[in-house]
Protein backbone atom coordinates (compact mmCIF):
# COMPACT_ATOMS: atom_id res chain seq x y z
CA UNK A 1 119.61 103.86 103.04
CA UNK A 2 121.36 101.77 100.28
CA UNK A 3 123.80 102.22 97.49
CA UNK A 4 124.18 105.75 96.00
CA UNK A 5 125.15 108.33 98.55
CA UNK A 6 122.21 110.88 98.00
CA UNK A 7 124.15 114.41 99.35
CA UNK A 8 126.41 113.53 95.64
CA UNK A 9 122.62 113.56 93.45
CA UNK A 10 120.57 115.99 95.12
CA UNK A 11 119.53 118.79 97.99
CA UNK A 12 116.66 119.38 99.69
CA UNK A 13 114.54 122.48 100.26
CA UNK A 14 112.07 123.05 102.31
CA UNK A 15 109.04 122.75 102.97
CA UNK A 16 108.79 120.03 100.10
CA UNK A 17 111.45 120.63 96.96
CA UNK A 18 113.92 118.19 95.78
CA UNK A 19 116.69 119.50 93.56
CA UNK A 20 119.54 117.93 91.90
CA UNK A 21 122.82 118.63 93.12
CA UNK A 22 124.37 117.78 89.54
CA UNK A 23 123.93 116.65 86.25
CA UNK A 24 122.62 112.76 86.00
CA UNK A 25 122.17 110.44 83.16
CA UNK A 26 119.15 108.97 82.31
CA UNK A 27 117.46 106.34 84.49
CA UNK A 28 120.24 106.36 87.28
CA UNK A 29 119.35 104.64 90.61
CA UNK A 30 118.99 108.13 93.06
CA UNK A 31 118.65 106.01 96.03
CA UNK A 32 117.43 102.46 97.50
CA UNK A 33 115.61 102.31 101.07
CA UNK A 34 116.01 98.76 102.63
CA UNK A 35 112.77 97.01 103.25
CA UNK A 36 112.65 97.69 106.70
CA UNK A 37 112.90 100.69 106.67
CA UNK A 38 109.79 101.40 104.52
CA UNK A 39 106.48 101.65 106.57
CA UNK A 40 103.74 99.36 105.13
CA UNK A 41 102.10 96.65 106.03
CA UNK A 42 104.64 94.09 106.13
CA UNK A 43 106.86 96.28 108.32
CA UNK A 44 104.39 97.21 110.72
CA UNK A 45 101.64 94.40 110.81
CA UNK A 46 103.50 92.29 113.12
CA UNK A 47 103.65 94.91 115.86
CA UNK A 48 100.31 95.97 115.97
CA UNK A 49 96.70 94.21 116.52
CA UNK A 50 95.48 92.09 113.56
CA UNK A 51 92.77 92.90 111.31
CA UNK A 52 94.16 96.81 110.67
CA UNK A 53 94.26 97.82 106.68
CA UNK A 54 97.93 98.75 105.79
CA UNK A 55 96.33 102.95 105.44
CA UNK A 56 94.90 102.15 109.36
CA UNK A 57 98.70 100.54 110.34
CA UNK A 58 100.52 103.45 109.16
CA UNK A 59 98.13 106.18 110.26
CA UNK A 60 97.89 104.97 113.81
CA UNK A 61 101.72 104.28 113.72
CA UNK A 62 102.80 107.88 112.99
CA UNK A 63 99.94 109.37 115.58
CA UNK A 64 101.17 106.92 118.42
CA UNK A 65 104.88 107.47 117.44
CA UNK A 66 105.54 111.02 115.36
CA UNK A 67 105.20 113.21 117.98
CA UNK A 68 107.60 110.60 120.42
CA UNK A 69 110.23 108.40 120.21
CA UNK A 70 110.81 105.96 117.31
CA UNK A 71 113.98 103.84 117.31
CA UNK A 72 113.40 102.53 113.64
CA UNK A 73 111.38 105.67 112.00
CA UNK A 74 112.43 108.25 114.53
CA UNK A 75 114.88 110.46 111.77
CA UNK A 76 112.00 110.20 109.47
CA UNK A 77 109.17 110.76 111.92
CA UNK A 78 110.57 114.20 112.93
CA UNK A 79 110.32 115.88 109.10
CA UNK A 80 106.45 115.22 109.00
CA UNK A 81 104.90 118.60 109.92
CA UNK A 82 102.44 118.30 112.68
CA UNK A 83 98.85 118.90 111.81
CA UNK A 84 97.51 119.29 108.03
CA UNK A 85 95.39 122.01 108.68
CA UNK A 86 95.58 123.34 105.16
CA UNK A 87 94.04 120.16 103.45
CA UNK A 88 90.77 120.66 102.15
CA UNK A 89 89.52 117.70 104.51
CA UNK A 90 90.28 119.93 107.49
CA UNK A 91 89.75 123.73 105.77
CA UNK A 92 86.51 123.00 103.76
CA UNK A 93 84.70 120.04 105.63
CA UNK A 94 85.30 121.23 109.49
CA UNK A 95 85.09 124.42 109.03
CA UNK A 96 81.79 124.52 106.73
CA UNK A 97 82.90 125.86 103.73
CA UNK A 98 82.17 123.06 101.06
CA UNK A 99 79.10 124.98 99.52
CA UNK A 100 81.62 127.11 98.15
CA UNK A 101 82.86 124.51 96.31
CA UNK A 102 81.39 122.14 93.01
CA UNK A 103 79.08 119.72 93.94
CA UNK A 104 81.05 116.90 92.69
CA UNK A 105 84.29 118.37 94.68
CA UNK A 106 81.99 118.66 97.92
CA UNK A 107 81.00 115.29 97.28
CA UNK A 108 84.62 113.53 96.63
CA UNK A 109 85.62 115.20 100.04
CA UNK A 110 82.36 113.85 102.02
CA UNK A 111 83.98 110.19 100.35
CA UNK A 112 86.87 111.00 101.68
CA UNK A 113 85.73 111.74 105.08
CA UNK A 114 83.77 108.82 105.18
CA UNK A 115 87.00 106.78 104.39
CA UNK A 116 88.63 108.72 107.59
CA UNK A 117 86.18 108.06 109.61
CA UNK A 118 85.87 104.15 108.85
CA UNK A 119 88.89 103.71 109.86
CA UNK A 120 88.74 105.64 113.03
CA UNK A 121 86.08 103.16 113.80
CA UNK A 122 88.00 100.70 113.09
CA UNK A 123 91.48 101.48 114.83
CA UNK A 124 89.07 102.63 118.08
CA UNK A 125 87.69 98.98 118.17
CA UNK A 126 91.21 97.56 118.08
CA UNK A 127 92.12 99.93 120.45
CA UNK A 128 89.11 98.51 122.82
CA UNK A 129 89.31 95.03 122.22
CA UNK A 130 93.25 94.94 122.24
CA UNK A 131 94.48 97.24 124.71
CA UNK A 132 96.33 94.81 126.00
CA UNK A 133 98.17 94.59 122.56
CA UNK A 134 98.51 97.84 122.32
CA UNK A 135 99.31 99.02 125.29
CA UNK A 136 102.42 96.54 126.15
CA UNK A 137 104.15 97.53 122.86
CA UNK A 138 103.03 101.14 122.40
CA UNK A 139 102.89 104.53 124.16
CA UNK A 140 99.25 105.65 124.29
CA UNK A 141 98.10 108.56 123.02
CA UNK A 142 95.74 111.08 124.91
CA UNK A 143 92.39 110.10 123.90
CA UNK A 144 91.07 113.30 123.66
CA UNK A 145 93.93 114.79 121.05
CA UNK A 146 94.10 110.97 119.41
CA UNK A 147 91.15 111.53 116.66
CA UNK A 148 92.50 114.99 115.43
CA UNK A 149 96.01 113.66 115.41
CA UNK A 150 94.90 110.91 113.79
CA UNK A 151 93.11 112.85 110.75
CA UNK A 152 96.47 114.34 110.41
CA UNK A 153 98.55 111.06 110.16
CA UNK A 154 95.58 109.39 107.79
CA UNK A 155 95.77 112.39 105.53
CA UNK A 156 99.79 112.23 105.12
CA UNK A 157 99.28 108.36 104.28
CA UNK A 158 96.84 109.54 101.56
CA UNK A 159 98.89 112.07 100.02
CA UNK A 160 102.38 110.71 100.50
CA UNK A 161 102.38 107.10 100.29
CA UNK A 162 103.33 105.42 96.82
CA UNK A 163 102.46 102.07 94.97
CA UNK A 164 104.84 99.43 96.12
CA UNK A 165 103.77 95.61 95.54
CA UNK A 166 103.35 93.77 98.96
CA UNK A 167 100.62 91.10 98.04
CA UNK A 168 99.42 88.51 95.84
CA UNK A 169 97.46 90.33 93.66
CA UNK A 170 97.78 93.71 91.80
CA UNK A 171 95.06 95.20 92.70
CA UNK A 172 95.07 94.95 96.90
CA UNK A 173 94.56 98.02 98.36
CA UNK A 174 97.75 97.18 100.64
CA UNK A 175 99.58 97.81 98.18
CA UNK A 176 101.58 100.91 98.54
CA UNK A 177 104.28 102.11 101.44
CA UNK A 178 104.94 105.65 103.12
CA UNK A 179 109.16 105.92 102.18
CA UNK A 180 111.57 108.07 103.34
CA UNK A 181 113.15 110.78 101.33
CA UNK A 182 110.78 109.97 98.05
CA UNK A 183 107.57 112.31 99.81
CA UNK A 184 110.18 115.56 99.19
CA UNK A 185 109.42 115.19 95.40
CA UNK A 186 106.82 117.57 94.14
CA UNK A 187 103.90 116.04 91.37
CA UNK A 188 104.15 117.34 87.59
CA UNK A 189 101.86 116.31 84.81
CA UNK A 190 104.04 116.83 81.93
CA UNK A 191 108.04 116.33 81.55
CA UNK A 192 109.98 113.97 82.69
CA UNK A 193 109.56 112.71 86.29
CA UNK A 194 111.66 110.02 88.64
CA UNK A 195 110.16 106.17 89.15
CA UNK A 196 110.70 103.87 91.47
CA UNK A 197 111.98 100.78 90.06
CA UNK A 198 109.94 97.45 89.09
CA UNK A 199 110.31 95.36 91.57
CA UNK A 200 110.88 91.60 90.94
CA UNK A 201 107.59 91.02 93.08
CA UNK A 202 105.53 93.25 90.25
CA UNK A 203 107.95 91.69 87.46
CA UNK A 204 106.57 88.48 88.33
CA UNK A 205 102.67 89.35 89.19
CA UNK A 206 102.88 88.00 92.74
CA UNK A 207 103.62 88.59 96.55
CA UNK A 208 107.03 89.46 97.17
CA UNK A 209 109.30 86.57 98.78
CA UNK A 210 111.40 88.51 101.30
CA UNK A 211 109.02 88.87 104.57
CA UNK A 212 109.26 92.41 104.90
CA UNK A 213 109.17 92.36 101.06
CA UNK A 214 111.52 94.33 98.86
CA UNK A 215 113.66 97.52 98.64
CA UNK A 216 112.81 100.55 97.41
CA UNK A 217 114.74 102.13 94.55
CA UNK A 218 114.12 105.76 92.50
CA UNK A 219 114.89 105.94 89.52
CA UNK A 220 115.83 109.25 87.69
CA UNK A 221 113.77 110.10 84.49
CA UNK A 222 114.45 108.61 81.75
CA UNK A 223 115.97 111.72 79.68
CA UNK A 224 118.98 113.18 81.14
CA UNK A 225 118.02 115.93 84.42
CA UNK A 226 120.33 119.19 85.12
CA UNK A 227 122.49 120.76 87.83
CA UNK A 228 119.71 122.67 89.51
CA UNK A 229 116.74 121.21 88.02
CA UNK A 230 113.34 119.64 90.43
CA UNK A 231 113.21 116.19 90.70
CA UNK A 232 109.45 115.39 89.72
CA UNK A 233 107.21 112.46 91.08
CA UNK A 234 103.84 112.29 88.54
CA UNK A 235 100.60 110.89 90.93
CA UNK A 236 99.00 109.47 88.04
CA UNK A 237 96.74 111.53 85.02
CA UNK A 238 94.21 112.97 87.49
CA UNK A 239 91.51 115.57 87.45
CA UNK A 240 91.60 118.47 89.48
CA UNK A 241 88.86 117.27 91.66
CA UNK A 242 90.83 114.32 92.62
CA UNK A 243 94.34 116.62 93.03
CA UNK A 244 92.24 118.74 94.88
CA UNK A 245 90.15 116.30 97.29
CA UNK A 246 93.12 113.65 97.95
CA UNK A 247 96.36 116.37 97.72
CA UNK A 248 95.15 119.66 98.54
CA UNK A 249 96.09 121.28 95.50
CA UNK A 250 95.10 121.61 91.42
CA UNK A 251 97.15 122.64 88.61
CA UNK A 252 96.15 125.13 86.01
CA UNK A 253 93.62 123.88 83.74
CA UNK A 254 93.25 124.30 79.72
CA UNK A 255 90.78 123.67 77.26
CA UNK A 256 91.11 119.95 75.98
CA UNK A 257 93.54 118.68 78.93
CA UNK A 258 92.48 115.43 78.90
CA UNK A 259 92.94 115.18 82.40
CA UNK A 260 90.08 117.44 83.22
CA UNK A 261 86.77 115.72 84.03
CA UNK A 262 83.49 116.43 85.99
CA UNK A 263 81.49 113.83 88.17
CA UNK A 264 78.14 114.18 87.43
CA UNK A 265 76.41 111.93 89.78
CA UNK A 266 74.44 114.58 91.24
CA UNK A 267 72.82 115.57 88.39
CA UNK A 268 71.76 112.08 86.89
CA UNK A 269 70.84 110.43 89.60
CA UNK A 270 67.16 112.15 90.20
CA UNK A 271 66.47 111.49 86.42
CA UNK A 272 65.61 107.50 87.50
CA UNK A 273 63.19 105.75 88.87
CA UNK A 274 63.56 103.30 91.01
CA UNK A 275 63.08 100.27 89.15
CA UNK A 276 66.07 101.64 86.64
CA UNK A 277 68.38 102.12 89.43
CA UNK A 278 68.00 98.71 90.65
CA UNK A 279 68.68 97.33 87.41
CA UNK A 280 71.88 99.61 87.07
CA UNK A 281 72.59 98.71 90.41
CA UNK A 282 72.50 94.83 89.40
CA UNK A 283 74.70 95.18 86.86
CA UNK A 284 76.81 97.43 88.43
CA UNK A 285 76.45 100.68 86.05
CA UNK A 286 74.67 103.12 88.74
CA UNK A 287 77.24 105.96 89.46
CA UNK A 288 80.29 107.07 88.49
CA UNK A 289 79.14 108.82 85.46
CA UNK A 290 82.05 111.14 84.41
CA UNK A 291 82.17 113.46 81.81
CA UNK A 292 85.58 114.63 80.44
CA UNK A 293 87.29 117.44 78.04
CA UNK A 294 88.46 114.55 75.38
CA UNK A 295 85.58 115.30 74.77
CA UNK A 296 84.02 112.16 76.25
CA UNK A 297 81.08 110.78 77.93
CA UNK A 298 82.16 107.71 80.06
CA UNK A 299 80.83 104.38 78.77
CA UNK A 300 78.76 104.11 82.37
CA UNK A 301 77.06 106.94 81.34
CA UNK A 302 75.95 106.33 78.18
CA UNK A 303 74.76 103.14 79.50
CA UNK A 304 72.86 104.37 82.16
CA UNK A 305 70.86 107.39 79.71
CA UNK A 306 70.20 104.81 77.14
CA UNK A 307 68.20 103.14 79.81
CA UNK A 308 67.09 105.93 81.13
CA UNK A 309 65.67 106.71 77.48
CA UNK A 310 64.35 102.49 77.12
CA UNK A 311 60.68 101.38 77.30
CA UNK A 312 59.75 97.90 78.43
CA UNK A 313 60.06 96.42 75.24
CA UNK A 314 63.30 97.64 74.07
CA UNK A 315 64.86 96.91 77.37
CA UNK A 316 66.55 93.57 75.89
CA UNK A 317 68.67 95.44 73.35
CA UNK A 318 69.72 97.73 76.02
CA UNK A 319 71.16 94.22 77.70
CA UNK A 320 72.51 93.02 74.32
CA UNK A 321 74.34 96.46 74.37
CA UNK A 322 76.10 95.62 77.86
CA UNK A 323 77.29 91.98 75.91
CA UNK A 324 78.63 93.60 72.74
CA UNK A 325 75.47 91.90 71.07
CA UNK A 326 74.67 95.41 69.73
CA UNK A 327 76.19 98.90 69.04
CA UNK A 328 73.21 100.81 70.21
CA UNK A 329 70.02 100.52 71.08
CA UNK A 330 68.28 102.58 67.83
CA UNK A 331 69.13 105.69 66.31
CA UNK A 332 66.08 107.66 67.99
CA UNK A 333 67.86 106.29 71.42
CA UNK A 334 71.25 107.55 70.97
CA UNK A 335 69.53 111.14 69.92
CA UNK A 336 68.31 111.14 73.23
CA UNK A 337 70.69 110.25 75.52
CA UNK A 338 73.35 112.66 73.88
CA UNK A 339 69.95 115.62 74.52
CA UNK A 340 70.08 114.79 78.38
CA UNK A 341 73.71 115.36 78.29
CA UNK A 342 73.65 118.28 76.79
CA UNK A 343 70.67 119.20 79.30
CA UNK A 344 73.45 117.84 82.04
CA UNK A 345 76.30 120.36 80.81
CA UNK A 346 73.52 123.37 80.58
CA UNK A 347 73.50 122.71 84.22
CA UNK A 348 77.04 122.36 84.86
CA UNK A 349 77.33 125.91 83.11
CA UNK A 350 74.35 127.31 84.83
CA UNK A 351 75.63 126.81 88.42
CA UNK A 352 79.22 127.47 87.31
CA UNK A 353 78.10 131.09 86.57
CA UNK A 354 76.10 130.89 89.75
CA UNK A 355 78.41 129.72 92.18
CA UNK A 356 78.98 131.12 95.11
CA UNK A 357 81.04 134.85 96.00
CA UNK A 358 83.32 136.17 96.32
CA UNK A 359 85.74 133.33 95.44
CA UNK A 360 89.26 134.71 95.53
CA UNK A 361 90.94 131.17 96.14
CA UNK A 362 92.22 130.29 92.71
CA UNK A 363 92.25 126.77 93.47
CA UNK A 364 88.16 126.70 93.67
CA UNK A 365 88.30 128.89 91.19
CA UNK A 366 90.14 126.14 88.97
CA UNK A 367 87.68 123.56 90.05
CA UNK A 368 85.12 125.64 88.52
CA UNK A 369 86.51 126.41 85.83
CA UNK A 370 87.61 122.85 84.66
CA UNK A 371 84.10 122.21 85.53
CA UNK A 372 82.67 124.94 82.98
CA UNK A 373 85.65 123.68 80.38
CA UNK A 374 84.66 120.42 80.28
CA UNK A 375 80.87 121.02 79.83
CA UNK A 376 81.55 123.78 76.87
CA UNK A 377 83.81 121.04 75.42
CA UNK A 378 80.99 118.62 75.57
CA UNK A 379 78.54 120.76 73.94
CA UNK A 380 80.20 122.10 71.53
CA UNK A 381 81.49 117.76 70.69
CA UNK A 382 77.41 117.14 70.58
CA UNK A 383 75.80 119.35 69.30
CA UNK A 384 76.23 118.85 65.70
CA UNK A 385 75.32 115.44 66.47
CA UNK A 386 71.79 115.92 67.65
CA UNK A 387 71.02 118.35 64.95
């Protein structure tokens, strides 16, 4: 660690709750974490078989190495607790309890899983082809613990790593690094809330220079933070479902947050044929429909029901509508795409007040609920509309 001494700027306690230790201006540099001593690609790549994703590198590095000896990470290594069984991956999808949960929640965690398990695939073929590799640079890990430990290591890379620019382009899923000290900061959605700083690699829109690319520094907020107060990290604007799926935890929900939002895939997709959904499919418009408590219906959505709601011959100025040609397709068409959404939120309430008891978790009982907020905020938004 770099530049400020941190024991002057804050305390830590546990499990996960950074305080500061005194008063600091705004936007002071907290601390700065050398390059190498980040875990990301760049640091790790080179000491591990090629053709792993920077999420596989770091999640096979902390199962090989968290629970032994690591010169470079060891320190670090040691504060990760050792299993996550209290992530909903582990509590709702292994144990069989995702009916309990929405659809579209049960869904985002069956993703998820499918993510985990791709790249289980893919580190056990490294492991087979490379063992070699592995195996001259590496303790190995019992094979018959390595895939649970693993799910543990993958699921602290998806909840504790942050954005951190390491390639050419922006948008590389490579992207981000797991760094020391900054995973102690809880989330917040509102207030003010610590940065890292740009880097000149992000300033300047391309790959950073360096090899092992470039430091790490955390900015404090940029209004001035209290003796005693949390230091806050925000994740990003995100729903409950996605708090919920990729973090294990939601925040209380309120009518018109505009974070709140419902996926309602499940619902839409039966209304097609399949000669619509290939032609969604070929232009890219079939799923991810998302409804949310602006109140909005996502512009893949309406795109899809006015389709949905097309005959043969007014099928071109449902195209011309994709190129900005036209607004809508007709009047009569708009009136009946906003009905199926309003048939679409009936649902959503429906099974809301159907779901599944007795509950008693309050975090599915917030997914519902920002589920039933978001459909009453819909309704109410349309309804004058269509009448």
């Amino acid at each position: 660690m770099e530049a400020l001494s941190l024991s002057k700027l804050a305390r830590f306690r546990m499990p996960d709750e950074a305080l500061c230790y005194r008063d600091i201006p705004p936007s002071t540099p907290l601390f700065t974490i050398k390059a190498s001593s980040l875990l990301n690609c760049r640091t790790l790549g080179p000491h591990y078989p090629p053709g792993l994703s920077a999420a596989q590198l770091v999640s096979l590095h902390l199962c090989v190495y968290r629970r032994m000896s690591d010169p470079i990470f060891g320190l670090y290594l040691a504060t990760l607790p050792c299993d996550f069984d209290t992530h909903p991956l582990t509590s709702y999808v292994e144990n069989g309890e995702s009916p309990s949960l929405p659809p579209s929640v049960s869904k985002s965690l069956l993703e998820l899983n499918g993510r985990f398990v791709k790249d289980w695939d893919q580190i056990a073929w490294g492991q087979r082809e490379q063992q070699t590799v592995l195996s001259s640079k590496h303790p190995i890990v019992d094979s018959e613990s390595f895939e649970g430990t693993l799910k543990s290591d993958f699921l602290w890379v998806n909840t504790r790593c942050v954005y951190h620019r390491l390639k050419k382009t922006r948008a590389d899923p490579d992207n981000f690094t797991l760094c020391p000290i900054l995973d102690f900061a809880n989330h917040t959605v509102s207030g003010p809330t610590a940065r890292p700083r740009l880097t000149e690699a992000e300033r300047n829109d391309a790959a950073p220079i360096a090899k092992l690319g470039e430091a790490l520094t955390l900015l404090s907020p940029t209004t001035p933070i209290c003796a005693g107060e949390q230091m806050y990290l925000t994740y990003g604007p995100h729903s409950n479902r996605r708090l919920f799926v990729e973090y294990g935890f939601v925040i209380p929900c309120s009518p018109g947050d505009p974070r709140a939002e419902v996926d309602v895939d499940d619902l839409v997709e039966p209304l097609f044929n399949d000669e619509k959904k290939r032609v969604l499919q070929d232009v890219e418009y079939w799923g991810d429909w998302i409804l949310d408590a602006g109140p909005a219906v996502s512009f893949r959505l309406i795109t899809a029901l006015r389709l949905l709601h097309c005959d043969t011959s007014s099928s071109v100025l449902w195209h011309d509508t994709l190129t900005g040609a036209r607004d809508i397709v007709s009047d009569d068409n708009e009136i009946a795409w906003k009905r199926t959404v309003l048939d679409v939120c009936t649902s959503i309430l429906e099974r809301a007040a159907k779901r599944p008891n007795p509950i008693g978790v309050d975090s599915v009982d917030s997914l519902w609920l920002e589920e039933e907020t978001v459909a009453q905020a819909i309704c109410d938004y349309l309804v004058n509309q269509i009448t």
